[in-house]
C-alpha atoms as a PDB file:
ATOM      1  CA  UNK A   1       5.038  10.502  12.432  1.00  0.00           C
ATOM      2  CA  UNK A   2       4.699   9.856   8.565  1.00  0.00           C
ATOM      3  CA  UNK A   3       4.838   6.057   7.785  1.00  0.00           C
ATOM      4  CA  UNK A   4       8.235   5.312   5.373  1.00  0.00           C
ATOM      5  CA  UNK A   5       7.641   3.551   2.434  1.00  0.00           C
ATOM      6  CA  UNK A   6       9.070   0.515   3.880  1.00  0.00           C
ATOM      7  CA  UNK A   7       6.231   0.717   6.172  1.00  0.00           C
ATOM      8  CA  UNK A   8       3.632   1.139   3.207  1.00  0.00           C
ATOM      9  CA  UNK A   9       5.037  -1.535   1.458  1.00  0.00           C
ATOM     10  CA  UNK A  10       4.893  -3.802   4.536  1.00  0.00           C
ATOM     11  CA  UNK A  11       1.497  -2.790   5.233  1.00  0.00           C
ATOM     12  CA  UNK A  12      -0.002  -3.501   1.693  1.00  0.00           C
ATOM     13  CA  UNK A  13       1.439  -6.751   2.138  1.00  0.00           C
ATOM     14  CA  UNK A  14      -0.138  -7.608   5.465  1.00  0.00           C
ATOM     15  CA  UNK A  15      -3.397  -5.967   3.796  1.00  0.00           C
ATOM     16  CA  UNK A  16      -3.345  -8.402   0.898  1.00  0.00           C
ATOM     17  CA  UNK A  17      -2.180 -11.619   3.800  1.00  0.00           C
ATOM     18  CA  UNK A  18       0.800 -12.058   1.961  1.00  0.00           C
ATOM     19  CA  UNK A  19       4.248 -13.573   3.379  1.00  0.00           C
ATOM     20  CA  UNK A  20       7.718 -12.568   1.683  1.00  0.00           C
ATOM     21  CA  UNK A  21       7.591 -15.652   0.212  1.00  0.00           C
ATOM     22  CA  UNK A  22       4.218 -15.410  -1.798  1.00  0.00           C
ATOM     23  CA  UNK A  23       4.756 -12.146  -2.655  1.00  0.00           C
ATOM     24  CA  UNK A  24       7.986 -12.435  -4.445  1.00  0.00           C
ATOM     25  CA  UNK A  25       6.207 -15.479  -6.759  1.00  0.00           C
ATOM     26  CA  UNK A  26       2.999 -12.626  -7.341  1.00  0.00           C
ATOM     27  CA  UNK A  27       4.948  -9.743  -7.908  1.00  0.00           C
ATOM     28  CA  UNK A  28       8.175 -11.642  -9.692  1.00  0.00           C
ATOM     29  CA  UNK A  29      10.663 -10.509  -7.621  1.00  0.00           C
ATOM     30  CA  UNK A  30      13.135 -13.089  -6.030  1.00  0.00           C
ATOM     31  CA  UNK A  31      12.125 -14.263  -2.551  1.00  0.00           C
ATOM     32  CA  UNK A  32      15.761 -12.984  -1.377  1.00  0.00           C
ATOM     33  CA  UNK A  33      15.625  -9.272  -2.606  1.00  0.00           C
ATOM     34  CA  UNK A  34      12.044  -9.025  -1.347  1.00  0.00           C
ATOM     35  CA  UNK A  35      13.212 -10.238   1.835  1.00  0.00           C
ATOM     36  CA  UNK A  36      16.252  -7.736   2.476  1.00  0.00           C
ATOM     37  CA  UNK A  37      14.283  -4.641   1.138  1.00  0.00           C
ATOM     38  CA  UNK A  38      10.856  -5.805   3.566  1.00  0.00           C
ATOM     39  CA  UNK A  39      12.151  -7.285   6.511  1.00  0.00           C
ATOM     40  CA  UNK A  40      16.595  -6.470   6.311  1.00  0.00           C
ATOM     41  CA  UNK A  41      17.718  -2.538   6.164  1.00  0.00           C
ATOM     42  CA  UNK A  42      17.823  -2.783   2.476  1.00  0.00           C
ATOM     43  CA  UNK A  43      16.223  -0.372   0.546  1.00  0.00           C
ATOM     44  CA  UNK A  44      12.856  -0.209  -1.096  1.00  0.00           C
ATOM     45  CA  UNK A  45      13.542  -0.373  -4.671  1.00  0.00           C
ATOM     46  CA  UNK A  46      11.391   1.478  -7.297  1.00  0.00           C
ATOM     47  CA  UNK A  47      11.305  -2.412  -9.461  1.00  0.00           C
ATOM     48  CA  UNK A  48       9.451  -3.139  -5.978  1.00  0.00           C
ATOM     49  CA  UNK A  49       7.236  -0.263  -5.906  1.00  0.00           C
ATOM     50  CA  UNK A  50       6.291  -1.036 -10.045  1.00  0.00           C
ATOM     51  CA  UNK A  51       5.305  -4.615  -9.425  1.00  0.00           C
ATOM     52  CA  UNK A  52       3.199  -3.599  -6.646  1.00  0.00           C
ATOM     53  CA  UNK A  53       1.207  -0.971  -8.583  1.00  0.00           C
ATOM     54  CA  UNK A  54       1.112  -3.128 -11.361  1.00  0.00           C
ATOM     55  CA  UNK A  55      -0.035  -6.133  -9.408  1.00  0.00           C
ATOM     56  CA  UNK A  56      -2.627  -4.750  -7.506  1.00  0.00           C
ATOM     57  CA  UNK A  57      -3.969  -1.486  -9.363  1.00  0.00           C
ATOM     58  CA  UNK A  58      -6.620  -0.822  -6.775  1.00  0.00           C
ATOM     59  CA  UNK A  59      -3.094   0.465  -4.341  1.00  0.00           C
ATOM     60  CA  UNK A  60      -2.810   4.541  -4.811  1.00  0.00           C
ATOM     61  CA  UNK A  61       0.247   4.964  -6.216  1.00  0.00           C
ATOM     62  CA  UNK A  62       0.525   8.297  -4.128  1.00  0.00           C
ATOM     63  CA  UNK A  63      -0.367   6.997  -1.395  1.00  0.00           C
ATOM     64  CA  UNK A  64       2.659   4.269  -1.677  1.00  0.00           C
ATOM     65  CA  UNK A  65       5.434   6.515  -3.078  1.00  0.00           C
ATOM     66  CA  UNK A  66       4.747   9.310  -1.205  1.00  0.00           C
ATOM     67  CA  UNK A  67       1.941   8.463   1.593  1.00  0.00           C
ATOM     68  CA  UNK A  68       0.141  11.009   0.561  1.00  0.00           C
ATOM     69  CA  UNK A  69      -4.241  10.149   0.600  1.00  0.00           C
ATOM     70  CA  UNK A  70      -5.391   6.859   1.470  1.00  0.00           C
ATOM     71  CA  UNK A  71      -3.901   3.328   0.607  1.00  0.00           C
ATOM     72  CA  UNK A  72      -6.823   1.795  -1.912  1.00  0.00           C
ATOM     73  CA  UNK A  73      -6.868   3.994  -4.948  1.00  0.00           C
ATOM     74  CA  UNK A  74     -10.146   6.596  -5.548  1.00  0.00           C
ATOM     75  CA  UNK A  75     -11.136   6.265  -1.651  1.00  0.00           C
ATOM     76  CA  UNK A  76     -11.801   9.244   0.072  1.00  0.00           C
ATOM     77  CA  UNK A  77     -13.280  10.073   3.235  1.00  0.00           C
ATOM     78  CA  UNK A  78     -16.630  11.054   3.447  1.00  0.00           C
ATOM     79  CA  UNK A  79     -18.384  12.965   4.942  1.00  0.00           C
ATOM     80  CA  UNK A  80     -22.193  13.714   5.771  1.00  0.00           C
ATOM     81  CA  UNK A  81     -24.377  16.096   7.506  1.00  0.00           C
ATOM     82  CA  UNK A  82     -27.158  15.620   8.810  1.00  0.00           C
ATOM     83  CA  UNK A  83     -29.931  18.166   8.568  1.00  0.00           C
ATOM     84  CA  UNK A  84     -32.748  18.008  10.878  1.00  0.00           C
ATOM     85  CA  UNK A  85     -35.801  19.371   9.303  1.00  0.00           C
ATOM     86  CA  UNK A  86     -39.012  19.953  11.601  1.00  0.00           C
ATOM     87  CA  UNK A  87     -41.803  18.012  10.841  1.00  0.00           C
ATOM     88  CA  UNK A  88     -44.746  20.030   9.636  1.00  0.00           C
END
């Protein structure tokens, strides 16, 4: 099942060890609204998802709007193959 964006947001959070209360003086957003939207059945607002991005550029921004790649901006999965060669 595809993570919500609640669950992004909450998990950049824990990523960067940040409580509700830190984060809201970081990313400027009262303690109170951050605290409905993360951890209340508010709703993630896109003021939220803007001082995130802007706060920490290194978070993919399509990652957190849409979960779509991985969380840290320009990371991608690699891959290698080994080729065995005889020795001669």
């Amino acid at each position: 099942m595809e993570k919500s964006i609640k669950q992004r947001v909450i998990e950049v959070l824990k990523s960067k060890g940040l409580s509700v209360n830190r984060a809201s003086k970081i990313l400027d957003i009262p303690q109170r609204t951050l605290n409905r939207q993360v951890n209340e059945g508010g709703n993630i607002s896109m003021d939220l998802v803007y001082a995130i991005l802007n706060n920490f550029p290194e978070i993919s921004s399509a990652w957190l709007i849409a979960g779509e790649g991985a969380m840290l901006a320009g990371k991608q999965e690699v891959v290698v193959h080994h080729i065995i060669m005889p020795f001669r």
